[in-house]
C-alpha atoms as a PDB file:
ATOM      1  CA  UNK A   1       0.000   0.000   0.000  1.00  0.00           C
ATOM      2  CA  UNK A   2       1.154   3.675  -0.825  1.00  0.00           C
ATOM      3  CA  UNK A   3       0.557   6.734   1.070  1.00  0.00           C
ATOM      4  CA  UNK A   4       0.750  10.279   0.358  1.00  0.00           C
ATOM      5  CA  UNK A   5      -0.199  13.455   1.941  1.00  0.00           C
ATOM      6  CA  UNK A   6      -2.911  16.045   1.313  1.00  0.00           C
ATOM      7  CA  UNK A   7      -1.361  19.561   2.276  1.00  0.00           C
ATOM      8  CA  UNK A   8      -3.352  22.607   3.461  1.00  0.00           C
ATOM      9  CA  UNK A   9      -3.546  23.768  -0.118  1.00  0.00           C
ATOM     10  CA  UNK A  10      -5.910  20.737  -0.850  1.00  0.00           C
ATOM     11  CA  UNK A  11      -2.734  18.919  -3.247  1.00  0.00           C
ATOM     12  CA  UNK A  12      -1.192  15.733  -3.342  1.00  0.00           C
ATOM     13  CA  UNK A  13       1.912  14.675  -4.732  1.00  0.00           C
ATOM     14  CA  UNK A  14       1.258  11.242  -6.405  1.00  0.00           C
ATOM     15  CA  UNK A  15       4.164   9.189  -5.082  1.00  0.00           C
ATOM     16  CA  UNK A  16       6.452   8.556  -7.688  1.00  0.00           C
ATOM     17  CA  UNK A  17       6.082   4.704  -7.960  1.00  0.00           C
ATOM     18  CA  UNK A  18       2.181   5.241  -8.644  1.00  0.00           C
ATOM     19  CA  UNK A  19       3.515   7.804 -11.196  1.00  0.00           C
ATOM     20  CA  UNK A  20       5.131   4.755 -13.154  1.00  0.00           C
ATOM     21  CA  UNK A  21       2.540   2.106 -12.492  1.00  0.00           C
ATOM     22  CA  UNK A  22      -0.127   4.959 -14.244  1.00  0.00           C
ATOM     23  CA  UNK A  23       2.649   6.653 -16.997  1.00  0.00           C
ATOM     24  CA  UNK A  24       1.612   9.579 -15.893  1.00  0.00           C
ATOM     25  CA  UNK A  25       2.834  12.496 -17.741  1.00  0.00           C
ATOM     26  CA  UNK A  26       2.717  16.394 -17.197  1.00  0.00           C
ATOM     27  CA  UNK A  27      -0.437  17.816 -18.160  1.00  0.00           C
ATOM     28  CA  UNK A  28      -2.761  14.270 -17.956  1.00  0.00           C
ATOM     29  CA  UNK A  29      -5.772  14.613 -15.939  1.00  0.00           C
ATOM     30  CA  UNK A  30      -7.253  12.327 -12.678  1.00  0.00           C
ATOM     31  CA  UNK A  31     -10.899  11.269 -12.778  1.00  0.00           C
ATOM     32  CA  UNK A  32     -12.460  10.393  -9.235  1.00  0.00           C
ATOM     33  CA  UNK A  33     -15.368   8.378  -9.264  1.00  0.00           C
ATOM     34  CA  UNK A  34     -17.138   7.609  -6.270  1.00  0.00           C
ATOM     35  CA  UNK A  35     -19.230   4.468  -5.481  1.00  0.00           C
ATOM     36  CA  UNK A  36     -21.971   4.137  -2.101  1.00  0.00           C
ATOM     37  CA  UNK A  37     -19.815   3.252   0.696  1.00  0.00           C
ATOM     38  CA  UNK A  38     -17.600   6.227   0.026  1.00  0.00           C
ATOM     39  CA  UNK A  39     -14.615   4.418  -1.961  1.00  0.00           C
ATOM     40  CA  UNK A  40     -12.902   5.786  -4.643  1.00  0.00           C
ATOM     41  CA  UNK A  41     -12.336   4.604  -8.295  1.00  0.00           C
ATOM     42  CA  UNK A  42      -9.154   6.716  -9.755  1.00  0.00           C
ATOM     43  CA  UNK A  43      -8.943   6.810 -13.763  1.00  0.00           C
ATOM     44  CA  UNK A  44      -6.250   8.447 -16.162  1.00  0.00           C
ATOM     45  CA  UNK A  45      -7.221  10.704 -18.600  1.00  0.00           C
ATOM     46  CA  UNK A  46      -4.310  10.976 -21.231  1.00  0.00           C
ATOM     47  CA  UNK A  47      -3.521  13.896 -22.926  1.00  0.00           C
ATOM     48  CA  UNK A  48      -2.658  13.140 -26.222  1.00  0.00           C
ATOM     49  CA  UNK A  49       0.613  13.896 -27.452  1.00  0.00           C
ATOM     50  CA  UNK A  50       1.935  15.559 -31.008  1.00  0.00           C
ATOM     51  CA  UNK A  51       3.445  12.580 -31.861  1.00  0.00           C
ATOM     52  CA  UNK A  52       0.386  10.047 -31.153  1.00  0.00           C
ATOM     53  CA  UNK A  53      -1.394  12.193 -33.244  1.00  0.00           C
ATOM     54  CA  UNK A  54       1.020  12.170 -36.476  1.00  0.00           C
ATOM     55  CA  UNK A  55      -0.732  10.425 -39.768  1.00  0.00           C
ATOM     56  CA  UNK A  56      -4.031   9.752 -37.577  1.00  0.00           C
ATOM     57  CA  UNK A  57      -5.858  11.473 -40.748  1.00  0.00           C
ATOM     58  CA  UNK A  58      -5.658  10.191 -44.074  1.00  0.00           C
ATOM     59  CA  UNK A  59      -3.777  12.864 -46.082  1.00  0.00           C
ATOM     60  CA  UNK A  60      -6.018  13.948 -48.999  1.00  0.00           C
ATOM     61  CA  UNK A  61      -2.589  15.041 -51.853  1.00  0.00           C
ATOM     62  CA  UNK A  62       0.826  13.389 -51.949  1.00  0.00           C
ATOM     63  CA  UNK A  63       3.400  15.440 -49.908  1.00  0.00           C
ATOM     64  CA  UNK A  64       6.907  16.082 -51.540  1.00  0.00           C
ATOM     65  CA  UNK A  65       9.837  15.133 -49.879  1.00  0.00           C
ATOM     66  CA  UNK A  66      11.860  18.104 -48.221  1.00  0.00           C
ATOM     67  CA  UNK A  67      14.577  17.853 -51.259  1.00  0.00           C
ATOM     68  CA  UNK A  68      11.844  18.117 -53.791  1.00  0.00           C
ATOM     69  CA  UNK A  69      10.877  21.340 -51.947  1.00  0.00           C
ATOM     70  CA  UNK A  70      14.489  22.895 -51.989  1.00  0.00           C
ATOM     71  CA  UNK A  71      14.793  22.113 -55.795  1.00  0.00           C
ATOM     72  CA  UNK A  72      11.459  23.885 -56.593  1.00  0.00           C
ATOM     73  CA  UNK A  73      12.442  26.917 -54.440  1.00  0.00           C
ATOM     74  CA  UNK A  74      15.367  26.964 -56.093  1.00  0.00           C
ATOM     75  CA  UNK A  75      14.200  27.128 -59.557  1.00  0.00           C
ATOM     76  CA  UNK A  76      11.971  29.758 -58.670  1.00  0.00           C
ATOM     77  CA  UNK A  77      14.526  31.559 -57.697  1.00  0.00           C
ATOM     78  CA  UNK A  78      16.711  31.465 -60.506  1.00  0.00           C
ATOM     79  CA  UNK A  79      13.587  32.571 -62.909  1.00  0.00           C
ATOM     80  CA  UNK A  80      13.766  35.289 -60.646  1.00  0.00           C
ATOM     81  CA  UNK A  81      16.813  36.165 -61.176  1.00  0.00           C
ATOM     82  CA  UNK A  82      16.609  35.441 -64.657  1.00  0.00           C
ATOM     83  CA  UNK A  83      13.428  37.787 -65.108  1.00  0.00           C
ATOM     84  CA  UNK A  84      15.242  40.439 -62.974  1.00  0.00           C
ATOM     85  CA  UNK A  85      18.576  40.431 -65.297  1.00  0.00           C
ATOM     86  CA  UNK A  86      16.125  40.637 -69.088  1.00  0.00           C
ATOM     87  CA  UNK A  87      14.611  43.105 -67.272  1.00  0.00           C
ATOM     88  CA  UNK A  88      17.541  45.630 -66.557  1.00  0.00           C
END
């Protein structure tokens, strides 16, 4: 069994063993539910994380690879160049 203390603030630090047992992270949330005789049923609510979230929606148009970007930028910026040069 694992104790922990309520200060006169109302908190509770979660001892750090029920921290690992849980995986609880910064910024997840504690659900209390009570039953009749007064005991208490504890659940985890995750927050979800950037990275659990990458690719959850199907992408809707093909995605170029970062190289493919630099060699378009590039281009248009030698047409720019170009343009600027006929120009003078």
């Amino acid at each position: 069994m694992i104790k922990a203390k309520l200060t006169s603030k109302g908190q509770i630090t979660i001892p750090i063993a029920v921290r690992h047992k849980l995986n609880l992270q910064p910024g997840d949330e504690l659900l209390f539910e009570f039953n009749r005789d007064d005991e208490v049923k504890l659940q985890t609510i995750k927050r979800k994380r950037l990275t659990e979230l990458y690719a959850s929606l199907p992408a809707k148009r093909h995605f170029q690879d970062k190289e493919q970007i630099r060699e378009e930028v590039a281009a248009a910026i030698a047409r720019r160049i170009t343009k600027k040069g006929k120009s003078q």
